[in-house]
N, C-alpha and C. Protein backbone atom coordinates (compact mmCIF):
# COMPACT_ATOMS: atom_id res chain seq x y z
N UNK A 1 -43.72 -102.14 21.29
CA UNK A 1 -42.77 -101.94 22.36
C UNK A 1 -41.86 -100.75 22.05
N UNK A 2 -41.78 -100.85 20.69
CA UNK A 2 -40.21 -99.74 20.72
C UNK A 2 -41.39 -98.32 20.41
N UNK A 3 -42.30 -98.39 20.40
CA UNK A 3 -42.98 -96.91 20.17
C UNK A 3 -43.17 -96.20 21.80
N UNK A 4 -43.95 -97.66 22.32
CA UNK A 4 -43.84 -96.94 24.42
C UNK A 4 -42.36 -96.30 24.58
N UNK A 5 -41.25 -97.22 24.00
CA UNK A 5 -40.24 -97.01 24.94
C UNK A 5 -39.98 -95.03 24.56
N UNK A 6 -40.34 -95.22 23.10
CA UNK A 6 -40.22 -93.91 22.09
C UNK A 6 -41.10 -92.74 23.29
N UNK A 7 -41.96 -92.74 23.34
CA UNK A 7 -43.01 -92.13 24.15
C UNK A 7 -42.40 -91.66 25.66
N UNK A 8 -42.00 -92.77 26.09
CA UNK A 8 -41.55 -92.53 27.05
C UNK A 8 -40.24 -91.78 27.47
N UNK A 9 -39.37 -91.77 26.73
CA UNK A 9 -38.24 -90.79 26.67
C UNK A 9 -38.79 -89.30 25.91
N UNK A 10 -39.79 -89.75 25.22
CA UNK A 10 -40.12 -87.99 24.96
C UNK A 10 -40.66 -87.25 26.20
N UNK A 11 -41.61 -88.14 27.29
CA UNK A 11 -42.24 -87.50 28.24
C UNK A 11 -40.91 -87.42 29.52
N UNK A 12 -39.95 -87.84 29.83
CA UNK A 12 -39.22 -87.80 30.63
C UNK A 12 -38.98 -86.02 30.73
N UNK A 13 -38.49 -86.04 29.98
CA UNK A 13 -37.77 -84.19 29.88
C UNK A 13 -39.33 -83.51 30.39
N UNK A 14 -40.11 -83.74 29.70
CA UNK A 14 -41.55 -82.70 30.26
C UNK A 14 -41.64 -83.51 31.80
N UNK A 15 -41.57 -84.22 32.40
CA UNK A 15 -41.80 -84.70 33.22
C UNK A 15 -40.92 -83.99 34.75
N UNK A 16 -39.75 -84.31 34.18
CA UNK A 16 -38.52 -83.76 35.03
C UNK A 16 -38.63 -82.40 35.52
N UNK A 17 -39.32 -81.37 34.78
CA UNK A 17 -39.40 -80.13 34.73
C UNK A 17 -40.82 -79.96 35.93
N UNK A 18 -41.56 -80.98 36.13
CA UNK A 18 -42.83 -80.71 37.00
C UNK A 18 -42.49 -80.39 38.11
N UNK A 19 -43.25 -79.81 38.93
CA UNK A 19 -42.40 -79.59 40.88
C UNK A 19 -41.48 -78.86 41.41
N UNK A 20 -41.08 -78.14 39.95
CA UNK A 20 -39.57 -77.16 40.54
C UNK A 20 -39.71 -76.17 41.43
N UNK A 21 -41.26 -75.39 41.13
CA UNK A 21 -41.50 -74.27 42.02
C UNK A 21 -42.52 -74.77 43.44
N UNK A 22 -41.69 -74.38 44.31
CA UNK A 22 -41.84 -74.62 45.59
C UNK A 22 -43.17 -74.14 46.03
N UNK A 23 -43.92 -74.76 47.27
CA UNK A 23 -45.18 -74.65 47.61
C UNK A 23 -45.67 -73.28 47.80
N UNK A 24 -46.72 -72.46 47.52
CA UNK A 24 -47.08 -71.05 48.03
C UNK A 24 -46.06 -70.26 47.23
N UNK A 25 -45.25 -70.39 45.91
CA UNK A 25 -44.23 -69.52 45.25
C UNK A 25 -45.21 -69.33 44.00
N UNK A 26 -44.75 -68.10 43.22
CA UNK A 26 -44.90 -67.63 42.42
C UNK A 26 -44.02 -67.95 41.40
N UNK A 27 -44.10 -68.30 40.24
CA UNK A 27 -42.82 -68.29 39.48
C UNK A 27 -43.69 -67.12 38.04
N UNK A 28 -42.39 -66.90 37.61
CA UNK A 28 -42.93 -66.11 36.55
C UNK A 28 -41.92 -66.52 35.43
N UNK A 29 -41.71 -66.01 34.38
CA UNK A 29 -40.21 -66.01 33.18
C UNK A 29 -40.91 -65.52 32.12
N UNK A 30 -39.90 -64.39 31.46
CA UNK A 30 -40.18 -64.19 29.84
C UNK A 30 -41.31 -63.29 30.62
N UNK A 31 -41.20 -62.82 32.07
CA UNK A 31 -42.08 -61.39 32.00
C UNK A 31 -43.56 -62.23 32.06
N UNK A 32 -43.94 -62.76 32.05
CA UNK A 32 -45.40 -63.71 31.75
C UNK A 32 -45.75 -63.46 33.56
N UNK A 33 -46.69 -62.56 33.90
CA UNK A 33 -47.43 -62.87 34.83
C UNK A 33 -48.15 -64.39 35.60
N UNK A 34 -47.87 -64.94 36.68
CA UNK A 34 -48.83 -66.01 36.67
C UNK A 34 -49.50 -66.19 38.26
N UNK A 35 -49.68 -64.49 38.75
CA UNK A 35 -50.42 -64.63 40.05
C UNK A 35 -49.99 -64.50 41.07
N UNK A 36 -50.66 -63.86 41.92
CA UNK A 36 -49.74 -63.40 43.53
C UNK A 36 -50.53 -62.13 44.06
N UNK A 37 -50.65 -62.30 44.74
CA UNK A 37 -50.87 -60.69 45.51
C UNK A 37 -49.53 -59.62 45.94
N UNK A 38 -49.61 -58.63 45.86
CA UNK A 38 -48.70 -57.40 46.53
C UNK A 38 -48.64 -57.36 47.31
N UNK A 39 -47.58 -57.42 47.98
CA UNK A 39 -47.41 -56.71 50.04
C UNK A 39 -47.36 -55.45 49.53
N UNK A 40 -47.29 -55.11 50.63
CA UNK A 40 -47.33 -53.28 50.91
C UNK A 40 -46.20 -53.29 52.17
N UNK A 41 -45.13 -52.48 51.27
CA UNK A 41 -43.75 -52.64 52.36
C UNK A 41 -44.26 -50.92 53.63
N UNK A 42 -44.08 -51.90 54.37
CA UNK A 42 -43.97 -50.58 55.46
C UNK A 42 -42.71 -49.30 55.19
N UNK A 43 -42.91 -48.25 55.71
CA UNK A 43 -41.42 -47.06 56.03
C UNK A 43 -40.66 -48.06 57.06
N UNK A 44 -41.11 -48.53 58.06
CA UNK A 44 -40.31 -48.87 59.29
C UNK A 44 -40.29 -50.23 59.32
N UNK A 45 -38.96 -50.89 59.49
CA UNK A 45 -39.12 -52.76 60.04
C UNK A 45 -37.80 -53.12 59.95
N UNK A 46 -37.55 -54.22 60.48
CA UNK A 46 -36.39 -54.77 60.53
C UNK A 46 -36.94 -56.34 59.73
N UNK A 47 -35.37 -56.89 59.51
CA UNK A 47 -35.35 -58.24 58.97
C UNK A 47 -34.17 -59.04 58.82
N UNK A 48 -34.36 -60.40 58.87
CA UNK A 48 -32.92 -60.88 58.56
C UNK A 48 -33.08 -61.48 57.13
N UNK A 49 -31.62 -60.98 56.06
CA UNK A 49 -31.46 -60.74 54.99
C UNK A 49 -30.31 -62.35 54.41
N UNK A 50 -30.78 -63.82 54.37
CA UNK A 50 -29.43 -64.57 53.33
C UNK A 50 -29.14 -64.08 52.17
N UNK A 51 -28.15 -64.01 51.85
CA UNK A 51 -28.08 -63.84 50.25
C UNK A 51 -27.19 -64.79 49.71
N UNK A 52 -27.50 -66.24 49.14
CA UNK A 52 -26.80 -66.77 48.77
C UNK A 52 -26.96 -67.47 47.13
N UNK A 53 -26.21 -68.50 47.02
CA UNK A 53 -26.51 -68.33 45.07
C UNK A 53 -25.12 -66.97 44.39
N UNK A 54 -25.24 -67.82 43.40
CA UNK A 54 -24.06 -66.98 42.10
C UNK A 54 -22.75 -66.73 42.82
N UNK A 55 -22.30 -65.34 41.99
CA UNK A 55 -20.92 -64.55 42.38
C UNK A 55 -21.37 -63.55 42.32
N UNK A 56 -21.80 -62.42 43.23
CA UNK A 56 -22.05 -61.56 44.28
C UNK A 56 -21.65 -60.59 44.95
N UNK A 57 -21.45 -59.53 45.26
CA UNK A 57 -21.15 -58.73 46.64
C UNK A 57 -21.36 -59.08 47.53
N UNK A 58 -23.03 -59.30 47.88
CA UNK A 58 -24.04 -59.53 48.28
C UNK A 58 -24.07 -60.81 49.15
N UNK A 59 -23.26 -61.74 49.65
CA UNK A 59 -23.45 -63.08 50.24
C UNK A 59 -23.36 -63.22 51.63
N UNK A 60 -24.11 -63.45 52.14
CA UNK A 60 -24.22 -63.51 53.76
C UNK A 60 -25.44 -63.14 54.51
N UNK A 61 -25.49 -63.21 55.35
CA UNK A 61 -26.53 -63.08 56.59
C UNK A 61 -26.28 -62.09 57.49
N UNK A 62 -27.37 -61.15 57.29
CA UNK A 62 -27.44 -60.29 57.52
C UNK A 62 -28.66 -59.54 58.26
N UNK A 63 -28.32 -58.07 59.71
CA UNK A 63 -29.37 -58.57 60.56
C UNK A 63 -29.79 -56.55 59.82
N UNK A 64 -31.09 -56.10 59.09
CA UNK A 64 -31.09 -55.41 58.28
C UNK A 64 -32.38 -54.79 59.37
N UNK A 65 -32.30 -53.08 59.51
CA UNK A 65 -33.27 -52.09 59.90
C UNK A 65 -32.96 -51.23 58.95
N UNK A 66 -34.78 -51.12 58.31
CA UNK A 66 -35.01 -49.90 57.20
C UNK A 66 -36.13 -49.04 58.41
N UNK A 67 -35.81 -47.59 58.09
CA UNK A 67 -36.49 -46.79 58.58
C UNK A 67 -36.81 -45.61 57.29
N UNK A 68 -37.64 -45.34 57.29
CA UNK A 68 -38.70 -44.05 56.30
C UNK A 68 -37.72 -44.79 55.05
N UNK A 69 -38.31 -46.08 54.67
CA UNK A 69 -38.04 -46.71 53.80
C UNK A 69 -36.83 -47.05 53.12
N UNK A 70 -36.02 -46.79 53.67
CA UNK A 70 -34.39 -46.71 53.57
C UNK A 70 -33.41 -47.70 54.20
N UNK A 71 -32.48 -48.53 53.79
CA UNK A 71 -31.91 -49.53 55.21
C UNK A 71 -30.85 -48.27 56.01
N UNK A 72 -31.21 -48.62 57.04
CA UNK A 72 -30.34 -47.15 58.13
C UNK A 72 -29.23 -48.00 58.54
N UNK A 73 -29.15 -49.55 59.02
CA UNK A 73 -28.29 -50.40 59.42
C UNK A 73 -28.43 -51.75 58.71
N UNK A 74 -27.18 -52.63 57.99
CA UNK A 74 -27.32 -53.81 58.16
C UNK A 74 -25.71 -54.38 58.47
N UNK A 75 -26.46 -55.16 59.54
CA UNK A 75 -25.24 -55.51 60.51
C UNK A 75 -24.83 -57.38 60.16
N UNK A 76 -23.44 -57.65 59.51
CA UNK A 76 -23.21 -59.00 59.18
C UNK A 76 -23.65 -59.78 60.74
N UNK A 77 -24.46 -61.09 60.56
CA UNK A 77 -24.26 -61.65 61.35
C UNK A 77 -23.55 -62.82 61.96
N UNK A 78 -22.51 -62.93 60.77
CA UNK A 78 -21.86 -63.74 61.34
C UNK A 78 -20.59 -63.12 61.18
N UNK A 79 -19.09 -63.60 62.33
CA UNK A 79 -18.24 -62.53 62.76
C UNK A 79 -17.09 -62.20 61.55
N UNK A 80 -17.53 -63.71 60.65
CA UNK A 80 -16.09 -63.61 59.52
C UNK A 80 -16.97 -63.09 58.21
N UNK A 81 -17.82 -61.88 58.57
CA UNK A 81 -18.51 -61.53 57.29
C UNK A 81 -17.91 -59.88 56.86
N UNK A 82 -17.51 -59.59 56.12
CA UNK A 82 -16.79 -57.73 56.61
C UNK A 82 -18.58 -57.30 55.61
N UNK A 83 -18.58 -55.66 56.62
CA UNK A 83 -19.89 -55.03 56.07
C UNK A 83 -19.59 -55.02 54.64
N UNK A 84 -20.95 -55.01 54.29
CA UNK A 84 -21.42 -54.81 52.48
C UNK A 84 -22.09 -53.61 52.83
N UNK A 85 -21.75 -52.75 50.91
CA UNK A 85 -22.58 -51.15 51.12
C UNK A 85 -23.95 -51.91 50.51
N UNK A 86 -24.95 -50.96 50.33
CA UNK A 86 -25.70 -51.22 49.12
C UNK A 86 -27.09 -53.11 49.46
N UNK A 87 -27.36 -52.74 50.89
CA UNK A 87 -28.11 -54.30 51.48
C UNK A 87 -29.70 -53.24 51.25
N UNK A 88 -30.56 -54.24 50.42
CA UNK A 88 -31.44 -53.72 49.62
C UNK A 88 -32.85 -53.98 50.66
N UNK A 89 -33.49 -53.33 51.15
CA UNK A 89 -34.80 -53.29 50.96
C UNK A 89 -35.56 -54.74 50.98
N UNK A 90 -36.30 -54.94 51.43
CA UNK A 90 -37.42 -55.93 50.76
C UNK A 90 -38.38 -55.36 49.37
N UNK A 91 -38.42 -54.37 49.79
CA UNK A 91 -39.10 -53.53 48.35
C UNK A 91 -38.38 -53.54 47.33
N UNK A 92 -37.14 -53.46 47.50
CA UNK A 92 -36.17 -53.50 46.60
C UNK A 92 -35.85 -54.47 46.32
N UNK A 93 -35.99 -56.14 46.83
CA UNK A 93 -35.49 -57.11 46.41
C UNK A 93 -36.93 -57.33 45.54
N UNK A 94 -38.06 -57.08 45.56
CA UNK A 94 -38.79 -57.78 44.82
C UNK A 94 -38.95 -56.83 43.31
N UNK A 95 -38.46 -55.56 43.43
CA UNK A 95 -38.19 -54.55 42.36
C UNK A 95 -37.41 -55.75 41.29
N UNK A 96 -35.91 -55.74 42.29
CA UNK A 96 -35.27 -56.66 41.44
C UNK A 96 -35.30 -57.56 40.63
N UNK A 97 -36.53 -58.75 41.16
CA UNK A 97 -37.50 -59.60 40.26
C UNK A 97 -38.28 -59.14 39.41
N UNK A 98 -38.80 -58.14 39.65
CA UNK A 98 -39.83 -57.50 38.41
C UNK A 98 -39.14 -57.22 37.27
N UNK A 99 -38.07 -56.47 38.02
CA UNK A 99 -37.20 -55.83 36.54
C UNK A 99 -36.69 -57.25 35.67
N UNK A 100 -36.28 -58.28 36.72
CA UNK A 100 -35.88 -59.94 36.06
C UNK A 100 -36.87 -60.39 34.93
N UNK A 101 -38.09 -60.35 35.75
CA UNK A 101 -39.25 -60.78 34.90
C UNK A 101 -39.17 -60.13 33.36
N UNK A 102 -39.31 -58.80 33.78
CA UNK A 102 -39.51 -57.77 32.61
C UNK A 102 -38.84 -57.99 31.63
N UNK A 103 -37.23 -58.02 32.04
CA UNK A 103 -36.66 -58.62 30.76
C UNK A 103 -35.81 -59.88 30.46
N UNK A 104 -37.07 -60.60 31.01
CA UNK A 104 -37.65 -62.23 30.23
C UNK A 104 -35.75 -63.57 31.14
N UNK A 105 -36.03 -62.85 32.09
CA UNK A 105 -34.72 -63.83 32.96
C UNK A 105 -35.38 -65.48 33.14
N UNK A 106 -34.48 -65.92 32.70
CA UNK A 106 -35.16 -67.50 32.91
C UNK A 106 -35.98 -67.69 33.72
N UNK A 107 -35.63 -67.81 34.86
CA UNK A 107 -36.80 -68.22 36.16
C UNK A 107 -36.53 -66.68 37.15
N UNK A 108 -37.91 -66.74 37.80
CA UNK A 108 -38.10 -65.65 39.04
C UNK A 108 -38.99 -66.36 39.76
N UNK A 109 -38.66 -66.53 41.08
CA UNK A 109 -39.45 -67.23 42.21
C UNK A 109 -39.53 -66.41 43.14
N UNK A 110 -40.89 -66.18 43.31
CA UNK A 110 -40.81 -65.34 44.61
C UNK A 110 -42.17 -66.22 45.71
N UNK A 111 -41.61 -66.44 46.88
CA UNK A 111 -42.31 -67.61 47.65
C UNK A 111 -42.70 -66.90 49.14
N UNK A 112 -43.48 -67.18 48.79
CA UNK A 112 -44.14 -66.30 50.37
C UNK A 112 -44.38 -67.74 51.27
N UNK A 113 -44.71 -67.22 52.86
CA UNK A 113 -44.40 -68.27 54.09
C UNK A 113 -45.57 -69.14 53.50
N UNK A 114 -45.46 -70.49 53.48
CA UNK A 114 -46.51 -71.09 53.40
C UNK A 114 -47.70 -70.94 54.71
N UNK A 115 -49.33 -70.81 54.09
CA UNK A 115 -50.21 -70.36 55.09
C UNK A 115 -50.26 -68.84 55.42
N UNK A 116 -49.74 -68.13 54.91
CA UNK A 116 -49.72 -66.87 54.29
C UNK A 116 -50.26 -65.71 53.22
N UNK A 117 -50.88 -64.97 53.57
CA UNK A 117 -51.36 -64.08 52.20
C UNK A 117 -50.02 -63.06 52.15
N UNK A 118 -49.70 -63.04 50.91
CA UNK A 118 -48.82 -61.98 50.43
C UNK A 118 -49.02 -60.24 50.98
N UNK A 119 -49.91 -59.58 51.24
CA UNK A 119 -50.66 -58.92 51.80
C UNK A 119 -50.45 -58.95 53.08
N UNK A 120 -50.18 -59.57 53.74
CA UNK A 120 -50.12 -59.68 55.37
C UNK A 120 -48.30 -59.75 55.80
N UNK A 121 -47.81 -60.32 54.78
CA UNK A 121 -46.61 -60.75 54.86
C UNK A 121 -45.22 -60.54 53.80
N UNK A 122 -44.12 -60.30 53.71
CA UNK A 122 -43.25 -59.83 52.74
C UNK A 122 -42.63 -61.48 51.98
N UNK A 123 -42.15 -61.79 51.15
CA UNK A 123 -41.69 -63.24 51.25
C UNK A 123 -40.86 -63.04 51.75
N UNK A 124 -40.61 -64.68 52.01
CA UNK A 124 -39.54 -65.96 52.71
C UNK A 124 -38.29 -65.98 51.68
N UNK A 125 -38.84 -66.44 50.30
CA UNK A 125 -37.89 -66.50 49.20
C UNK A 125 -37.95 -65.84 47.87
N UNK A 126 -36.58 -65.31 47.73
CA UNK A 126 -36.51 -64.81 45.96
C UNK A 126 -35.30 -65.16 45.45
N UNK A 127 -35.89 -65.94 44.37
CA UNK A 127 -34.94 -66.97 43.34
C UNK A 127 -34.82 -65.73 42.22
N UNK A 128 -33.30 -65.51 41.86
CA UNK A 128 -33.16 -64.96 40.05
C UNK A 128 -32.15 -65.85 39.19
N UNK A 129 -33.05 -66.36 38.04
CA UNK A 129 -31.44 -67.03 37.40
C UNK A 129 -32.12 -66.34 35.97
N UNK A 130 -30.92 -65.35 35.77
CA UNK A 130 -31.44 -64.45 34.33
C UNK A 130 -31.10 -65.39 32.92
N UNK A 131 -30.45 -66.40 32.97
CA UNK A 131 -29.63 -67.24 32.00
C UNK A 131 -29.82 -69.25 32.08
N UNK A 132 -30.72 -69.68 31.66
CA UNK A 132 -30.60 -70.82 31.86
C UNK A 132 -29.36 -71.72 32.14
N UNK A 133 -28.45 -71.41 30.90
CA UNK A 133 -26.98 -72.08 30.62
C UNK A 133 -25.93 -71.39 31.24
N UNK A 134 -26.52 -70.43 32.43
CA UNK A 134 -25.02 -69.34 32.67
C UNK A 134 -24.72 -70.42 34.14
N UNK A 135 -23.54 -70.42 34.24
CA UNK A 135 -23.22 -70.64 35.50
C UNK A 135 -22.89 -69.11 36.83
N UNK A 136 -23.03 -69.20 37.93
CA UNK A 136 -23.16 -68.47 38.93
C UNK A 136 -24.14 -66.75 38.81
N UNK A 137 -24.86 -66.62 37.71
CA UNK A 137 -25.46 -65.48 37.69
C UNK A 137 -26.57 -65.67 38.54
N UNK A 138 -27.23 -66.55 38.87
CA UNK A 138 -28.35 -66.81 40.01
C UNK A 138 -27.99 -65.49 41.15
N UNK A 139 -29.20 -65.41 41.90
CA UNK A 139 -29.31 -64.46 43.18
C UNK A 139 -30.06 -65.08 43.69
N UNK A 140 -30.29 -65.35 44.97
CA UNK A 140 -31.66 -66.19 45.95
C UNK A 140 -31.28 -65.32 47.15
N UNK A 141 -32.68 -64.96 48.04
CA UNK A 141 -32.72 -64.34 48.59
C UNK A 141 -33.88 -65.03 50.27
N UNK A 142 -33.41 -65.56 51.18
CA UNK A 142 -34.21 -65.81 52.04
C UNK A 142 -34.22 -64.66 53.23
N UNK A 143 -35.28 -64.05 53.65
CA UNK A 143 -36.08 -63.48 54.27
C UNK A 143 -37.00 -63.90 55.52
N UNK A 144 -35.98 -63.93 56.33
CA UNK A 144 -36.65 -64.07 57.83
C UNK A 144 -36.87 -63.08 58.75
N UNK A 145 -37.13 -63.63 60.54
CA UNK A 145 -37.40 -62.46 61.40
C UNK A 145 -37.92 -60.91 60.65
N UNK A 146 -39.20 -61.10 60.10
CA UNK A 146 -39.69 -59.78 59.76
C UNK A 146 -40.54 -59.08 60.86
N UNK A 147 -40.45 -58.14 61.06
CA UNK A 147 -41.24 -57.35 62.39
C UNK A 147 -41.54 -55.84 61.85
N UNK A 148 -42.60 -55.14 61.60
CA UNK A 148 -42.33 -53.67 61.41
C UNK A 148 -41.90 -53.33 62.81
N UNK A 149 -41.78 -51.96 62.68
CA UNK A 149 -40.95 -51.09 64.13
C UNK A 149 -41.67 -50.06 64.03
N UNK A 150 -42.60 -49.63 63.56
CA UNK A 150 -43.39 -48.13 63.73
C UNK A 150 -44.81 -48.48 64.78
């Protein structure tokens, strides 16, 4: 009896950890590749940009047009938001993860629409938490209304 019970508190912790990464996501850490295909960001498109998670510039909802690969406008969408400089790209948010990956940030999630090829589509979600034990350094990034414009 006291060896199950032994057993069983060792498997809890491995256990707890199963399921974290969300359906159709990628997770990576410590830079370790583990699969995904590439989009191919257009010059031209619009999108709507959350940025929520950590302590930030960056927090809010936001209605974002990049043209010849550049954001030309991103407009807060909600009225008690004042503009932010510096509203990144989709190319640029997944840069951001790579560079996370690269140097070995706890978790990187990057989650494309479920029923989706990466290839056809930009993701839905990007998780960064560079620090297991840090509090508010996280970044998450949801990614809706995508449309190119060219």
């Amino acid at each position: 009896m006291k060896s199950a019970l032994l057993g069983a508190l060792f498997l809890l912790p491995v256990l707890a950890g199963c399921g974290d990464t969300p359906t159709g996501a990628e997770e990576r850490a410590g830079g370790e590749p583990t699969g995904g295909a590439e989009w191919r960001e257009p010059d031209d498109y619009r999108y709507t940009l959350e940025s929520t998670c950590g302590e930030h510039s960056l927090i809010g909802l936001f209605q974002v047009s990049v043209v010849g690969g550049r954001v030309v406008e991103a407009t807060p969408a909600e009225p008690w938001q004042e503009p932010v400089d510096g509203v990144p790209t989709i190319g640029e948010l997944l840069a951001e993860a790579d560079r996370a990956r690269e140097n070995g940030a706890f978790k990187v999630v990057v989650e494309y629409p479920e029923g989706s090829d990466a290839p056809d589509g930009p993701p839905s979600w990007i998780e960064i938490d560079q620090e297991e034990m840090t509090i508010d350094d996280e970044v998450c990034y949801t990614i809706t209304d995508y449309a190119p414009t060219a």
